[in-house]
Protein backbone atom coordinates (compact mmCIF):
# COMPACT_ATOMS: atom_id res chain seq x y z
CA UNK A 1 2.77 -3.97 -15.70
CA UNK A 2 3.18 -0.36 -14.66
CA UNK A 3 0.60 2.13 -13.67
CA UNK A 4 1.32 5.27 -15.68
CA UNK A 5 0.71 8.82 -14.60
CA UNK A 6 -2.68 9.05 -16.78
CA UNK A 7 -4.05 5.74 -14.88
CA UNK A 8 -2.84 7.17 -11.78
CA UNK A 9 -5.43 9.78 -11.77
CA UNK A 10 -7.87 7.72 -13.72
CA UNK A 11 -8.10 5.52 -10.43
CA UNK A 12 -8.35 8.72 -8.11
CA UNK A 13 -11.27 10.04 -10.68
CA UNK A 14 -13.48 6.42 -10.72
CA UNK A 15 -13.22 5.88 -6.64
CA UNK A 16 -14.85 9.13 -6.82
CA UNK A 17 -17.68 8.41 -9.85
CA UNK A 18 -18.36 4.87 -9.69
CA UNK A 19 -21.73 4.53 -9.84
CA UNK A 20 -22.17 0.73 -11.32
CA UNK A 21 -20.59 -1.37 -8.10
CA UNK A 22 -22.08 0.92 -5.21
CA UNK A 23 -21.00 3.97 -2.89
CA UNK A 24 -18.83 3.86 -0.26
CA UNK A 25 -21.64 3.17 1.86
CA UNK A 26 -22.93 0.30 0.73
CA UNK A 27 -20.59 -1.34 -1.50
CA UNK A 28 -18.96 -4.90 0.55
CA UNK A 29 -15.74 -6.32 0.45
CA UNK A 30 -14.88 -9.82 -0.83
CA UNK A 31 -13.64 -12.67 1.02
CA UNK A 32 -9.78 -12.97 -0.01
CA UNK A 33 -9.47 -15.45 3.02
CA UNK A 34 -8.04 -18.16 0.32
CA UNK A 35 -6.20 -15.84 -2.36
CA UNK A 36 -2.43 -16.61 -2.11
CA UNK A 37 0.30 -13.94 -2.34
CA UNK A 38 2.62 -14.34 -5.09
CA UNK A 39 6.43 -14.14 -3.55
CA UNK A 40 8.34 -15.65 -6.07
CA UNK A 41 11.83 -14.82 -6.96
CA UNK A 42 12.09 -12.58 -3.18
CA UNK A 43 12.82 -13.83 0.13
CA UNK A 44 9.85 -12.34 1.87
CA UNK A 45 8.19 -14.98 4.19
CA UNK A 46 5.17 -16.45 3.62
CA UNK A 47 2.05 -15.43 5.35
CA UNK A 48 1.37 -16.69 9.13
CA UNK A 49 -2.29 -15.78 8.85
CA UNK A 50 -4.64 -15.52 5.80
CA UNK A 51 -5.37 -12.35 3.99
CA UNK A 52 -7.80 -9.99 5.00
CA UNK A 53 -7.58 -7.00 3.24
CA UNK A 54 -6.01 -6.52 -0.24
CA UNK A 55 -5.26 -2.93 -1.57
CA UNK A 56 -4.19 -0.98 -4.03
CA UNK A 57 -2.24 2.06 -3.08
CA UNK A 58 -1.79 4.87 -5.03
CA UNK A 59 0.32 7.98 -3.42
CA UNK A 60 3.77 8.86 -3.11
CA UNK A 61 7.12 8.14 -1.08
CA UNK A 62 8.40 11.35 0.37
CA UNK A 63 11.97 12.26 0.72
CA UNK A 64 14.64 14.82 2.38
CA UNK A 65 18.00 15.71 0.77
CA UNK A 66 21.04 14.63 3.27
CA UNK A 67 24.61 16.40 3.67
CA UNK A 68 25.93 13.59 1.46
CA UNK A 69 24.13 14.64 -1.26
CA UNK A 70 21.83 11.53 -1.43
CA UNK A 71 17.92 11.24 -0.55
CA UNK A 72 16.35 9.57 2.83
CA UNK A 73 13.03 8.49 2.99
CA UNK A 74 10.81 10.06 5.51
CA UNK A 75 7.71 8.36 4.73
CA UNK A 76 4.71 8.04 2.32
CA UNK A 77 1.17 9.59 1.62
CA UNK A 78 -1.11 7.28 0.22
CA UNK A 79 -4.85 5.96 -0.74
CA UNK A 80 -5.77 2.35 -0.49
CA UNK A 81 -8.67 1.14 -3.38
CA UNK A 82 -10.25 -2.03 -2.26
CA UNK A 83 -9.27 -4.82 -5.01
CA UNK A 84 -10.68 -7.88 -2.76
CA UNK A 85 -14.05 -8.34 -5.53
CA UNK A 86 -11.76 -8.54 -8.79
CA UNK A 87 -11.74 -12.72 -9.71
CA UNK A 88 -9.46 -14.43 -8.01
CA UNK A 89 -8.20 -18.16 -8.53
CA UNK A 90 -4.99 -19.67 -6.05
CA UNK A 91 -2.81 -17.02 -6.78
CA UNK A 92 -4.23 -13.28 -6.89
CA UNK A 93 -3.37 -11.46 -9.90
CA UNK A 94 -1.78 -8.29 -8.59
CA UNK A 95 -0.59 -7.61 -12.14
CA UNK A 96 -4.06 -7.69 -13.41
CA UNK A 97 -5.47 -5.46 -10.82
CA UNK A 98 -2.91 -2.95 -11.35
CA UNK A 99 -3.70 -2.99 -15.13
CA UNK A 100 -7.46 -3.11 -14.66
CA UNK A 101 -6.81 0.60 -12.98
CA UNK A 102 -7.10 1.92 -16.86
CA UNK A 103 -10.58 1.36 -16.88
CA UNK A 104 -12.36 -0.20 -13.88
CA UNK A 105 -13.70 1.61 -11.49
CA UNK A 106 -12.76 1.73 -7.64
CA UNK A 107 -15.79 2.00 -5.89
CA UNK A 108 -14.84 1.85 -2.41
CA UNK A 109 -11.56 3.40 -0.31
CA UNK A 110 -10.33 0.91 2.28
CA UNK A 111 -8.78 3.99 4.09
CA UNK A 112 -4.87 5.73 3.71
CA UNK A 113 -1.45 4.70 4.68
CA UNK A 114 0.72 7.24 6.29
CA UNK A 115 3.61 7.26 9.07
CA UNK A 116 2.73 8.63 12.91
CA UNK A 117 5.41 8.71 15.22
CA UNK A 118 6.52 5.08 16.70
CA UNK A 119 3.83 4.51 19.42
CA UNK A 120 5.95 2.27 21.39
CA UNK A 121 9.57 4.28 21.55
CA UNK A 122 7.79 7.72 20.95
CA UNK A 123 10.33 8.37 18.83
CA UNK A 124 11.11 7.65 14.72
CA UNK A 125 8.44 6.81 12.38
CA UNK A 126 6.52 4.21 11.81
CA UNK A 127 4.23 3.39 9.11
CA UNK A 128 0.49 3.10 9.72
CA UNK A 129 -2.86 1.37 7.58
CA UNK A 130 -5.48 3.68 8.84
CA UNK A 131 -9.35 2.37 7.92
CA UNK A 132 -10.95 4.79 10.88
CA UNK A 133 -12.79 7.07 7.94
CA UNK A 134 -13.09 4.92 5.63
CA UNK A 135 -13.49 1.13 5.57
CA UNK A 136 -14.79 1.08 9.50
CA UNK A 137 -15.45 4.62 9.62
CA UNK A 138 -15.87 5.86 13.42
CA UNK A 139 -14.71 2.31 14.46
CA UNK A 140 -11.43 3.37 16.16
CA UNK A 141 -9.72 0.52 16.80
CA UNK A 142 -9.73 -0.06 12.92
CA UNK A 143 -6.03 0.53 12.24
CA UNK A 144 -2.05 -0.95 12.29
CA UNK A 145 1.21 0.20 12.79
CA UNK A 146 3.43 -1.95 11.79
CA UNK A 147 7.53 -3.02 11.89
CA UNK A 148 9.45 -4.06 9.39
CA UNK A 149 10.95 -6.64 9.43
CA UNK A 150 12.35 -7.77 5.76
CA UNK A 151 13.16 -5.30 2.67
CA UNK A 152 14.03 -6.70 -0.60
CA UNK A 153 14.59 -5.05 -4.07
CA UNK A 154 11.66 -5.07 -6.43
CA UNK A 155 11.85 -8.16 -8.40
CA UNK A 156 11.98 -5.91 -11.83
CA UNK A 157 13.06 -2.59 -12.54
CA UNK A 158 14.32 -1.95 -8.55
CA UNK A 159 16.36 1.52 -9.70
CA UNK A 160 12.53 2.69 -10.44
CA UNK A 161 10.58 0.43 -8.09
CA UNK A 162 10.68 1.01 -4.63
CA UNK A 163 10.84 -2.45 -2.15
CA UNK A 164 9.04 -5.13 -1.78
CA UNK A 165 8.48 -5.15 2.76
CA UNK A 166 7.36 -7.46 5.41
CA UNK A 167 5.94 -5.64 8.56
CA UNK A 168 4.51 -7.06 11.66
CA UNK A 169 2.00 -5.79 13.66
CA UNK A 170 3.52 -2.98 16.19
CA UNK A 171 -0.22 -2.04 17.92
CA UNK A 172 -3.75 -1.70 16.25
CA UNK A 173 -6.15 -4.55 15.54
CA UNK A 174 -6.64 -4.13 11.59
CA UNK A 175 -3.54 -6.83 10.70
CA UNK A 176 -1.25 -9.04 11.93
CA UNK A 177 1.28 -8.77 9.44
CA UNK A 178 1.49 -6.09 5.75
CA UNK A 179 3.27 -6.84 2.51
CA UNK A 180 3.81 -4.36 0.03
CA UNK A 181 4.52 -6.02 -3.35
CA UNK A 182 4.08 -5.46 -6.89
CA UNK A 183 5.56 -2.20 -6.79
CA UNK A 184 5.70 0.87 -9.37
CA UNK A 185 7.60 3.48 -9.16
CA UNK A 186 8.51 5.86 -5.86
CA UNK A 187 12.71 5.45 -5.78
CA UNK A 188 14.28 9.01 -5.78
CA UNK A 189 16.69 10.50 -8.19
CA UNK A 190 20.27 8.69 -7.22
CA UNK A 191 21.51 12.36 -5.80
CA UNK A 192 20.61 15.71 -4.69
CA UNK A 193 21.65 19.16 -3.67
CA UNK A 194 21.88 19.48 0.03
CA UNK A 195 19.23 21.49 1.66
CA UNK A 196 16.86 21.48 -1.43
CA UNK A 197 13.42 20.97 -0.40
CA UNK A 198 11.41 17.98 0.01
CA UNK A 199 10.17 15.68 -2.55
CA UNK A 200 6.89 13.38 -3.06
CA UNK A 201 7.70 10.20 -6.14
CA UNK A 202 4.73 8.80 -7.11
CA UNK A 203 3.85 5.19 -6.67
CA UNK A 204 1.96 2.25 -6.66
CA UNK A 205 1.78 -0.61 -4.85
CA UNK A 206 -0.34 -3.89 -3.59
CA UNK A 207 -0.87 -4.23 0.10
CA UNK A 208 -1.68 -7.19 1.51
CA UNK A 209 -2.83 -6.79 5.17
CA UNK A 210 -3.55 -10.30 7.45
CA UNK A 211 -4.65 -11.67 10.38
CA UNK A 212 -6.00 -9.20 12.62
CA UNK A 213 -10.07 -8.86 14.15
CA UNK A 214 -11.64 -7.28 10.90
């Protein structure tokens, strides 16, 4: 199911109103210790640790126009909406989640995703689940960088959808490991004119965060 521009900001504009769930400040995430990620038909591995966190991003994938004409990632700007209280059985329903964004509210921001450079090499970039003003705000050991370590095609529509990834935990204590599934959206147009400026695709996408000491 895919997350159209009007949801997009319908999301953005409930995380901000809702007033039925709770604030920000007292609203409580839900155990997702038992809800099972749905990998079928990708070779991502299967979880070492149980979930922990379970998100919804909403943002965009950024991008820089090579010599050859073609765009490179260099990285992504997004918001992560708590979706650990909708009902899960076995298997969590990312596709429902994604179209419950047309008309439940978000009550609570788990924190953003963004890229810092690699802690460890001090060079490159690495991508990074920040909960330090949100979630655990002023807790600051309340983050993960993370490694990738597998990158397949979206399952459906991959020309449009950006990958489906499996990162490890580089440093931080928020996760062990991060998937990012059930993606909408965020590939670039297939060429470009060298030295145009920079561009910012829309997406969605679920993260699944595990492990960690949260």
């Amino acid at each position: 199911m895919s997350l159209t521009l009007k949801s997009f900001f319908l999301v953005v504009i409930a995380s901000a109103t809702a007033l039925t769930v709770g604030t920000q400040d007292t609203y409580h995430l839900c155990d997702v210790s038992t809800a099972k990620i749905d990998l079928a038909g990708t070779t991502l591995p299967a979880p070492s640790f149980p979930p922990t966190f379970i998100g919804l991003g909403v943002g965009t994938q950024n991008y820089t126009c090579g010599s050859t004409g073609t765009y490179t990632n260099v990285g992504a700007l997004a918001e992560l909406f708590d979706a650990s209280c909708f009902p899960i059985t076995d298997v969590f329903d990312s596709g429902a989640v994604i179209s419950a964004a047309h008309v439940i509210e978000f009550p609570f921001i788990l924190g953003q995703h963004y890229f810092v450079t690699n802690p460890v090499t001090g060079t490159g970039l690495s991508p990074k689940w920040d909960f330090t003003s949100a979630a655990f705000a002023g807790n600051p050991a309340a983050f993960v960088v993370g490694s990738k370590i597998d990158d397949v095609p979206a399952p459906t529509n991959s020309a449009a959808n950006i990958d489906w990834l499996y990162l490890t935990n580089l440093t931080g204590t928020l996760a062990n490991e991060i998937y990012r599934v059930d993606t909408q959206g965020g590939q670039p147009p297939t060429s470009c004119t060298p030295g145009s400026p920079e561009i910012f695709v829309k997406y969605t996408a679920m993260y699944w965060l595990t492990g960690g000491s949260f």
